[in-house]
N, C-alpha and C. Protein backbone atom coordinates (compact mmCIF):
# COMPACT_ATOMS: atom_id res chain seq x y z
N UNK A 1 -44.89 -4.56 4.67
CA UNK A 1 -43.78 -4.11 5.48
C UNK A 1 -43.99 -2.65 5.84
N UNK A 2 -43.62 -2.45 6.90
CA UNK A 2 -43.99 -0.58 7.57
C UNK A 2 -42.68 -0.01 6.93
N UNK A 3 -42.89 1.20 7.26
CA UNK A 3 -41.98 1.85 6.62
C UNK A 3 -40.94 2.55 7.85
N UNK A 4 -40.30 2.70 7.41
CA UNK A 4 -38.81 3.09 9.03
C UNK A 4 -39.35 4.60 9.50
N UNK A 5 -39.10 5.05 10.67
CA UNK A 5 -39.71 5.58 11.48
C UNK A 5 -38.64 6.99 11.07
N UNK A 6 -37.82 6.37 10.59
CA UNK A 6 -36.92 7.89 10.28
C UNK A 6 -36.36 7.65 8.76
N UNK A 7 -37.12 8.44 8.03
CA UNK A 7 -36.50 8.74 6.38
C UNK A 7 -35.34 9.33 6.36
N UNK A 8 -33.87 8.79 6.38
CA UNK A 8 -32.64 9.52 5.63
C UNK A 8 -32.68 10.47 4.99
N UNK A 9 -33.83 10.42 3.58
CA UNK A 9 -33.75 11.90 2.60
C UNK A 9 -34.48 12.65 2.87
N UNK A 10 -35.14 12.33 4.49
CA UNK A 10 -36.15 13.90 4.66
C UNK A 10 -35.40 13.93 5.97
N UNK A 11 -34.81 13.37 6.79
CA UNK A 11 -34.68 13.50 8.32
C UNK A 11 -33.24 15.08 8.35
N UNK A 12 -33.93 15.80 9.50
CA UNK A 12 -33.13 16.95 9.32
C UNK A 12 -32.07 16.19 10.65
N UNK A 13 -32.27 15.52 11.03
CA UNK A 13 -31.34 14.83 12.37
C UNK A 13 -30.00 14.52 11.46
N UNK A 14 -30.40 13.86 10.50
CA UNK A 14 -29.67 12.96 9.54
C UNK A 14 -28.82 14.20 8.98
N UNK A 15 -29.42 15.05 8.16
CA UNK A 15 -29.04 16.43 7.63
C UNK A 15 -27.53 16.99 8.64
N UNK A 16 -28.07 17.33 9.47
CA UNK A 16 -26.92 18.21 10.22
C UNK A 16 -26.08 16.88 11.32
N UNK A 17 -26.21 15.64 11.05
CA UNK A 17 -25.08 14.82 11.56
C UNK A 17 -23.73 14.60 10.32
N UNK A 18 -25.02 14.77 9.16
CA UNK A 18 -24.05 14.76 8.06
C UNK A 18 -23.05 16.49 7.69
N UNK A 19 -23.41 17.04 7.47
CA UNK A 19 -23.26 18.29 8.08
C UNK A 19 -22.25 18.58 8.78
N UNK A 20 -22.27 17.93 10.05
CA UNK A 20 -21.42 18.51 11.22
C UNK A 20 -20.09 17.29 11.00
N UNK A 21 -19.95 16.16 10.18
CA UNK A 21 -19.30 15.36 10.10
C UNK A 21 -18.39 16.10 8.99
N UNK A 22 -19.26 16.92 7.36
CA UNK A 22 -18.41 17.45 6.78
C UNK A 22 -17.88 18.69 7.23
N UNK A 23 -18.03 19.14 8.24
CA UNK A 23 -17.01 20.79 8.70
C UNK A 23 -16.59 20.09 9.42
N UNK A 24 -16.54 19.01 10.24
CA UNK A 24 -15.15 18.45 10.98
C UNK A 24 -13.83 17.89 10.33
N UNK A 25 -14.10 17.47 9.18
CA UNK A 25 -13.23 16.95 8.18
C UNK A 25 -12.72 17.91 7.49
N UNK A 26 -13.22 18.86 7.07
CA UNK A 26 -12.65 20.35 6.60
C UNK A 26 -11.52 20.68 7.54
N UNK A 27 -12.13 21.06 8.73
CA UNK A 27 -11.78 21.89 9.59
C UNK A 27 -10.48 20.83 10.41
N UNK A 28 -10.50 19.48 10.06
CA UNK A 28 -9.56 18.71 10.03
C UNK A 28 -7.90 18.75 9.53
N UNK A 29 -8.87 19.08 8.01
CA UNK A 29 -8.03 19.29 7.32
C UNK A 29 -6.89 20.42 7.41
N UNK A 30 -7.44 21.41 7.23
CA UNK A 30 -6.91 22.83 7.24
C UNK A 30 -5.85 23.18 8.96
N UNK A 31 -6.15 21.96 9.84
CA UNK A 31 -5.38 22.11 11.15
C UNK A 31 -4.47 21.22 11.13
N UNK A 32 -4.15 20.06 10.36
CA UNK A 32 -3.34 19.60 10.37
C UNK A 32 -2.38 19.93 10.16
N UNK A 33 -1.85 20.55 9.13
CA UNK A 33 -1.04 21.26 8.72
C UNK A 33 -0.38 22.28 9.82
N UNK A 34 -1.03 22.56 10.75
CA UNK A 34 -0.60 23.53 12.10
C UNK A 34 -0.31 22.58 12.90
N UNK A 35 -0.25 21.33 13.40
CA UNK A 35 -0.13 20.35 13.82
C UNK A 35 -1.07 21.05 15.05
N UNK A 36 -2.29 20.64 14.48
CA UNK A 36 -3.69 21.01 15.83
C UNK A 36 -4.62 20.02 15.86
N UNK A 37 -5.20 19.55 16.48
CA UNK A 37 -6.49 19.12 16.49
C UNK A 37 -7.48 20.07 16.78
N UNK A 38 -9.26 19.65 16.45
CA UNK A 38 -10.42 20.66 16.50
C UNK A 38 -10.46 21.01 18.23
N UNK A 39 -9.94 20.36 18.97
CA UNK A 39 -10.14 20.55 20.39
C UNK A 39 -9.15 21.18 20.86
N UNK A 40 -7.72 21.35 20.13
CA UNK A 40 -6.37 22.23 20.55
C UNK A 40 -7.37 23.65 19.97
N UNK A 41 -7.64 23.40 18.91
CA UNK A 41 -7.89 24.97 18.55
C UNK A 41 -9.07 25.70 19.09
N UNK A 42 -10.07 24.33 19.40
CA UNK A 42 -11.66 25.46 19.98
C UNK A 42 -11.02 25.46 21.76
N UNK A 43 -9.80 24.58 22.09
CA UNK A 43 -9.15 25.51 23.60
C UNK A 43 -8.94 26.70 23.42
N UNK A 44 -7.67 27.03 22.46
CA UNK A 44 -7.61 28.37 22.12
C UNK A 44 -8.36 29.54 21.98
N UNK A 45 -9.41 28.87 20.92
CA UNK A 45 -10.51 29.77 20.49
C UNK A 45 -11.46 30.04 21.50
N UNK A 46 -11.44 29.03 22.87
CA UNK A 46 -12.38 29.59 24.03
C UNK A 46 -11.28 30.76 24.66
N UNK A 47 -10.04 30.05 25.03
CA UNK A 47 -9.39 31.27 25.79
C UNK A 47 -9.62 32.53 25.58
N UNK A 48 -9.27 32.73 24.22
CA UNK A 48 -8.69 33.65 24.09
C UNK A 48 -10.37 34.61 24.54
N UNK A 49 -11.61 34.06 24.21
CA UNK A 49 -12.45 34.93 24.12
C UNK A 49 -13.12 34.54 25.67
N UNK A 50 -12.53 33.87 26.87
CA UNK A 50 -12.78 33.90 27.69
C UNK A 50 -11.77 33.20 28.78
N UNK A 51 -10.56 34.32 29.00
CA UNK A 51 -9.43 33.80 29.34
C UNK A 51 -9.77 33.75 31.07
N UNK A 52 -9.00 32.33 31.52
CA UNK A 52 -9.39 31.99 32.80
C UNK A 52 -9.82 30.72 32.70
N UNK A 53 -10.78 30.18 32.05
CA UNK A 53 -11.46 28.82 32.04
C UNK A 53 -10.75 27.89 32.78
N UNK A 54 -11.70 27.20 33.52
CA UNK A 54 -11.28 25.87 34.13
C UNK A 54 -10.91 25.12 32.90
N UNK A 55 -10.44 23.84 33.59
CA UNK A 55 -10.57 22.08 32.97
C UNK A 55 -11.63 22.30 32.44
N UNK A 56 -12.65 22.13 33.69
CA UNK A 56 -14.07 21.94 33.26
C UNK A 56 -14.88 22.21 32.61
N UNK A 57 -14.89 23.62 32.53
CA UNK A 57 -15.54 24.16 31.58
C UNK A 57 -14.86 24.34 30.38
N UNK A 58 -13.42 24.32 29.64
CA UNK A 58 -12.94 23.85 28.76
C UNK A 58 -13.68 22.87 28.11
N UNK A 59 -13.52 22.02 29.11
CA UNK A 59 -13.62 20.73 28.68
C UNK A 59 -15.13 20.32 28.10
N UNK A 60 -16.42 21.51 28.79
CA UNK A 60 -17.51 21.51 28.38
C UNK A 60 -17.84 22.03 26.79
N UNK A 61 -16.79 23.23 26.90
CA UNK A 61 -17.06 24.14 25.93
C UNK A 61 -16.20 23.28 24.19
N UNK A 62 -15.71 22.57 24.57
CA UNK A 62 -14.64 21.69 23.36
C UNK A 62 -15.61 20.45 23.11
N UNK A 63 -16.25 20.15 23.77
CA UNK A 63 -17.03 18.76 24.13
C UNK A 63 -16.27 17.29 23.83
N UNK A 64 -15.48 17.62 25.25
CA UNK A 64 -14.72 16.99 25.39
C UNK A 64 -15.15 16.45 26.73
N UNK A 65 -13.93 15.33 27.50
CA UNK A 65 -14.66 14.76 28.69
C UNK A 65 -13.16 15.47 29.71
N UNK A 66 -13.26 16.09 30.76
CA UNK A 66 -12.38 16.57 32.26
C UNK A 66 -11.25 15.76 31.53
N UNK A 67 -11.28 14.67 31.47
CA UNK A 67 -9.70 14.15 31.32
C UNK A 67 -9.03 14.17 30.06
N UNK A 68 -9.51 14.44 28.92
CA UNK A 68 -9.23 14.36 27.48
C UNK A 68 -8.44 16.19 27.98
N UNK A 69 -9.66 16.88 28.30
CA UNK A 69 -9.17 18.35 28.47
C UNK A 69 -7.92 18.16 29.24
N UNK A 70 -7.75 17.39 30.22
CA UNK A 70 -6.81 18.01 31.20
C UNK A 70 -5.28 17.00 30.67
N UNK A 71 -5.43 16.23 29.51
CA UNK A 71 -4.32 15.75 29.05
C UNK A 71 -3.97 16.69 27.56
N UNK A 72 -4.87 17.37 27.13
CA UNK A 72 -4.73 18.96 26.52
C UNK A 72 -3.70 19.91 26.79
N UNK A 73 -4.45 20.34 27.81
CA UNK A 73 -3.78 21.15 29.12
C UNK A 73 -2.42 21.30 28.96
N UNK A 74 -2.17 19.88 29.87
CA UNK A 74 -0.93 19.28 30.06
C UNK A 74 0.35 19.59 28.87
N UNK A 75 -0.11 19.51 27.75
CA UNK A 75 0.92 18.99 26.74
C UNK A 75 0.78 20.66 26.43
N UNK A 76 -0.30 21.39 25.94
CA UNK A 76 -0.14 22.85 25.85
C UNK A 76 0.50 23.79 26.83
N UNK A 77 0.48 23.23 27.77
CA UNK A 77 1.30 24.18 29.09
C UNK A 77 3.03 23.92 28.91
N UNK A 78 2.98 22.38 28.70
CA UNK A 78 4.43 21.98 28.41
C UNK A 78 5.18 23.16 27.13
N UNK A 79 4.37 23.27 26.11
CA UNK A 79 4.53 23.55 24.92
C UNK A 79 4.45 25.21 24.50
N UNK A 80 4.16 25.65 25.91
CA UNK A 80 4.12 27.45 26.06
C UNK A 80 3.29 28.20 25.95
N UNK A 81 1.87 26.70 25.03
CA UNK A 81 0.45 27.90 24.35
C UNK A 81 -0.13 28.04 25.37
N UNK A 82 -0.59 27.73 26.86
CA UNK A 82 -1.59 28.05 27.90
C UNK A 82 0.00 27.89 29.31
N UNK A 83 -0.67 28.83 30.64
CA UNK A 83 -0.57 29.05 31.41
C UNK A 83 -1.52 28.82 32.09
N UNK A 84 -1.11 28.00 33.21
CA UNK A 84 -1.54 27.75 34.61
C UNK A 84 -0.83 28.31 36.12
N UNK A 85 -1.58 28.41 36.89
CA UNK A 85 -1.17 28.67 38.22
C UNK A 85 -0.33 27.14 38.38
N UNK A 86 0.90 27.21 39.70
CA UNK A 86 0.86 26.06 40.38
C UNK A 86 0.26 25.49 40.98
N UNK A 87 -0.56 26.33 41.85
CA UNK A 87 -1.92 25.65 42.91
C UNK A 87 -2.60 26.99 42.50
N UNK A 88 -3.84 26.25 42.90
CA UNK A 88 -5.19 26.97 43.03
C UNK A 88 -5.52 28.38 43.68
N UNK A 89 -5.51 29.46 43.64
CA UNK A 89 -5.55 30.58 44.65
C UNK A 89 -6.67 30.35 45.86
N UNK A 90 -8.13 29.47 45.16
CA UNK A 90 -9.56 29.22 46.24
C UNK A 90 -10.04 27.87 45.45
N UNK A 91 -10.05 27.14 46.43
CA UNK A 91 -10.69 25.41 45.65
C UNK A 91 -9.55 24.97 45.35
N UNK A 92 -9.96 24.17 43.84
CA UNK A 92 -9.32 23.49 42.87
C UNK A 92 -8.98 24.02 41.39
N UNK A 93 -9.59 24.85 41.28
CA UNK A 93 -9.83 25.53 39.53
C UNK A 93 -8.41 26.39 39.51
N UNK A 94 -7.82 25.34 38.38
CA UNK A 94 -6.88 26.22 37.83
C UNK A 94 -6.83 26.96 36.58
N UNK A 95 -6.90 28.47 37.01
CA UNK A 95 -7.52 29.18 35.82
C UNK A 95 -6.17 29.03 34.37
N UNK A 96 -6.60 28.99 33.19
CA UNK A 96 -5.81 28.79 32.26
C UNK A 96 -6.24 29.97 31.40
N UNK A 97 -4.52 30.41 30.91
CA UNK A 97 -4.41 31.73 30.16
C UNK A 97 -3.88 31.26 28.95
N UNK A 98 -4.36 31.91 27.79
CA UNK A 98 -3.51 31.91 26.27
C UNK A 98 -1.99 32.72 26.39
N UNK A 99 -1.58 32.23 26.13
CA UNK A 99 -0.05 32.97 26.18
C UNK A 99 0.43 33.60 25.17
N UNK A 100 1.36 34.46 24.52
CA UNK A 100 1.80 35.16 23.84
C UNK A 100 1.91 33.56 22.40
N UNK A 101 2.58 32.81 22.59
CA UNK A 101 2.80 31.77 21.66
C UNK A 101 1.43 31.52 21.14
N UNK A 102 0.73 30.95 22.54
CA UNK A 102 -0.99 30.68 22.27
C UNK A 102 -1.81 31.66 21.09
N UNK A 103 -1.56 32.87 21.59
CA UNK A 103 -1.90 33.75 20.66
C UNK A 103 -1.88 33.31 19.19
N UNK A 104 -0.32 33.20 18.99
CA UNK A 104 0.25 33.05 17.54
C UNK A 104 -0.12 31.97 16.84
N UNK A 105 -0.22 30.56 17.88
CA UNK A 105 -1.05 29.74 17.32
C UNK A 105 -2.83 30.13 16.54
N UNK A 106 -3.44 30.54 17.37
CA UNK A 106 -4.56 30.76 17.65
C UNK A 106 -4.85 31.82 16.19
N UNK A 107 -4.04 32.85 16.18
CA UNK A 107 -4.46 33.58 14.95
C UNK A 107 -3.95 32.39 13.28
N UNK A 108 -3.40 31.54 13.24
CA UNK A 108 -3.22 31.10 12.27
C UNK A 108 -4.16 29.97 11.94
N UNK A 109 -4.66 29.30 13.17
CA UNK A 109 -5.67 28.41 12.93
C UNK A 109 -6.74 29.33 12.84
N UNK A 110 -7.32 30.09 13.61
CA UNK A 110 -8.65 31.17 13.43
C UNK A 110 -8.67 31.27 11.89
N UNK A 111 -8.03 31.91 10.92
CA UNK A 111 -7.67 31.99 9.71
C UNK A 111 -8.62 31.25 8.88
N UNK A 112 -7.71 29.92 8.98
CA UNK A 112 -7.70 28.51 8.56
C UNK A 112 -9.07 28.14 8.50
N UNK A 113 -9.85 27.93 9.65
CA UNK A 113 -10.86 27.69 10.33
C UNK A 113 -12.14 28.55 9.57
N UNK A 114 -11.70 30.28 9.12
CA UNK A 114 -12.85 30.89 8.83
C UNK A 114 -12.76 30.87 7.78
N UNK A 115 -11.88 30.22 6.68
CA UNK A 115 -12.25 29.79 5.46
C UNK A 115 -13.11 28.64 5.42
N UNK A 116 -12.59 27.81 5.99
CA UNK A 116 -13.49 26.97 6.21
C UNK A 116 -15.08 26.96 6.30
N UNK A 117 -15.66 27.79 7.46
CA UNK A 117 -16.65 28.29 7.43
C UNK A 117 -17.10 29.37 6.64
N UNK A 118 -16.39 30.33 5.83
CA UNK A 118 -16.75 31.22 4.89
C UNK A 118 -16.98 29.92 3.41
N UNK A 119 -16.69 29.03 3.16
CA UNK A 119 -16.88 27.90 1.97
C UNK A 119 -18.20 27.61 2.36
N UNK A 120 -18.59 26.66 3.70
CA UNK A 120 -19.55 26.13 4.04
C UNK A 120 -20.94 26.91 3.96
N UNK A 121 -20.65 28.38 4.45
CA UNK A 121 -21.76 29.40 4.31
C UNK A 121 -22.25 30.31 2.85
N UNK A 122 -20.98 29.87 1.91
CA UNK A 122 -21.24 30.88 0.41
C UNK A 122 -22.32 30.36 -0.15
N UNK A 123 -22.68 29.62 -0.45
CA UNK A 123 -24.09 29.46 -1.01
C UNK A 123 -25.73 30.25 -0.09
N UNK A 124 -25.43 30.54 1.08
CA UNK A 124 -26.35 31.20 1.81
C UNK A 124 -25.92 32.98 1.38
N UNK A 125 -27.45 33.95 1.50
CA UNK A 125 -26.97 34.50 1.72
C UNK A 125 -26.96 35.43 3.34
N UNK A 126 -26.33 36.42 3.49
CA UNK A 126 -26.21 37.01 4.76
C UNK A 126 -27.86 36.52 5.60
N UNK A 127 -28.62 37.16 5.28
CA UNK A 127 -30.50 36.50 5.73
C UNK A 127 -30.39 35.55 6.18
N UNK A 128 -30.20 34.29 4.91
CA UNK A 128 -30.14 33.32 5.33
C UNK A 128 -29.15 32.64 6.35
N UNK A 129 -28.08 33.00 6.13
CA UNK A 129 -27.32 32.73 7.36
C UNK A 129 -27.69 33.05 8.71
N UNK A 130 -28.08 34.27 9.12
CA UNK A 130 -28.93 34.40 10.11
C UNK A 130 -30.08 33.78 10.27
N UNK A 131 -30.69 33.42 9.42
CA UNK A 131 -32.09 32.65 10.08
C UNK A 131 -31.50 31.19 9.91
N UNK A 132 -30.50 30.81 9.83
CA UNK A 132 -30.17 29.15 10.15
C UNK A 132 -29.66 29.76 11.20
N UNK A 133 -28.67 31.01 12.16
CA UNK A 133 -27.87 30.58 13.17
C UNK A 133 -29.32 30.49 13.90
N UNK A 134 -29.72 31.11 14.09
CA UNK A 134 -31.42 31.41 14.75
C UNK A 134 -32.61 30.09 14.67
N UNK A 135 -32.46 29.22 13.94
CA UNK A 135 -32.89 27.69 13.70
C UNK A 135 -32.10 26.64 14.86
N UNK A 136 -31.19 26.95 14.76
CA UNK A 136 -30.20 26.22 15.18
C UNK A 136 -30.01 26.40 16.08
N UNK A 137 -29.98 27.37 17.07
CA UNK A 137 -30.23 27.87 18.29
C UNK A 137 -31.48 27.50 19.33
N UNK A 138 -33.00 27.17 17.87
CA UNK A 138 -33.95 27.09 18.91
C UNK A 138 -33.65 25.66 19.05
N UNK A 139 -33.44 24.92 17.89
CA UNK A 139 -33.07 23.35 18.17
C UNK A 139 -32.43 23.01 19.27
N UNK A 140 -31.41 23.75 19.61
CA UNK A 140 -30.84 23.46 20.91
C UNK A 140 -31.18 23.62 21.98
N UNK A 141 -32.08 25.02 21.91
CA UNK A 141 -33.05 25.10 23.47
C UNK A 141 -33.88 24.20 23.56
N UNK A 142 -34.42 23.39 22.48
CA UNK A 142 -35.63 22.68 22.59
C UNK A 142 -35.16 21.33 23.06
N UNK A 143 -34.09 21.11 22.67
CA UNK A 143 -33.41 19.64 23.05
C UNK A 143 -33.26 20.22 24.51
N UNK A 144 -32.31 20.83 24.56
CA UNK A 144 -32.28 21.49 26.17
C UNK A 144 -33.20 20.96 27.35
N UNK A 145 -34.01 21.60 26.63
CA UNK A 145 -35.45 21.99 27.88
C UNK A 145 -35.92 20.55 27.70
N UNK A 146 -36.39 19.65 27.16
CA UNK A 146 -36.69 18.54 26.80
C UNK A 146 -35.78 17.53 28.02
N UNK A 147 -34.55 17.70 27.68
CA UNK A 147 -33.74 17.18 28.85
C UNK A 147 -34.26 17.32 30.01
N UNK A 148 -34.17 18.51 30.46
CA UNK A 148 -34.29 19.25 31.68
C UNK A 148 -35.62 18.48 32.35
């Protein structure tokens, strides 16, 4: 019998699916309690650090799909944390702002969130943390370009 083309206890694919499954469940955790989901809060967490964003690019940056984002949107605009135009000033893109509430949300999940990631990272130290964000980065250009 051959042997499987991808080993579980060596595959680094395997590694960081597992990985990215346990900081979603963390990071689950710790938002519930704010009554958030990971995609209410990485909206926020894009605004605030790049206020304006379309749908679209929201919706890129959350990895999410245009309509998941724009039923987001919807319920956060209702709810006071983002601002929208009524219409468009040029095109279609309606730029979306964090709002004073948004804010308040946003700093309590941020919090939440960087414990989270301060747990996940304590066994590294500072070095090492940098040379995984720097690993992890080329992985992605390489998938990238591979696409491309």
């Amino acid at each position: 019998m051959s042997q499987p083309a991808i080993q579980l206890d060596s595959s680094l694919g395997y590694l960081l699916k597992e990985a990215s499954s346990a900081l979603r469940l963390a990071m689950e955790e710790v938002l519930r309690p704010l009554d958030m989901t990971i995609s209410h809060y990485s909206c926020l967490e894009l605004l605030a650090q790049r206020p304006g964003l379309s749908n679209s690019e929201l919706a890129r940056g959350t990895f999410v799909t245009r309509q998941s984002m724009n039923v987001l949107l919807q319920r956060l605009e209702k709810e006071g944390v983002v601002s929208r135009p009524a219409s468009a000033s040029s095109g279609r893109t309606l730029p979306t702002e964090l709002t004073a509430r948004g804010r308040e949300q946003l700093a309590s999940a941020s919090a939440a969130v960087k414990q989270v990631e301060d747990a996940m990272l304590s066994g590294l130290t500072k070095d090492a943390q940098g040379e995984l964000r720097a690993h992890l980065r080329s992985c992605v250009e390489a998938l990238e370009t591979a696409r491309a």
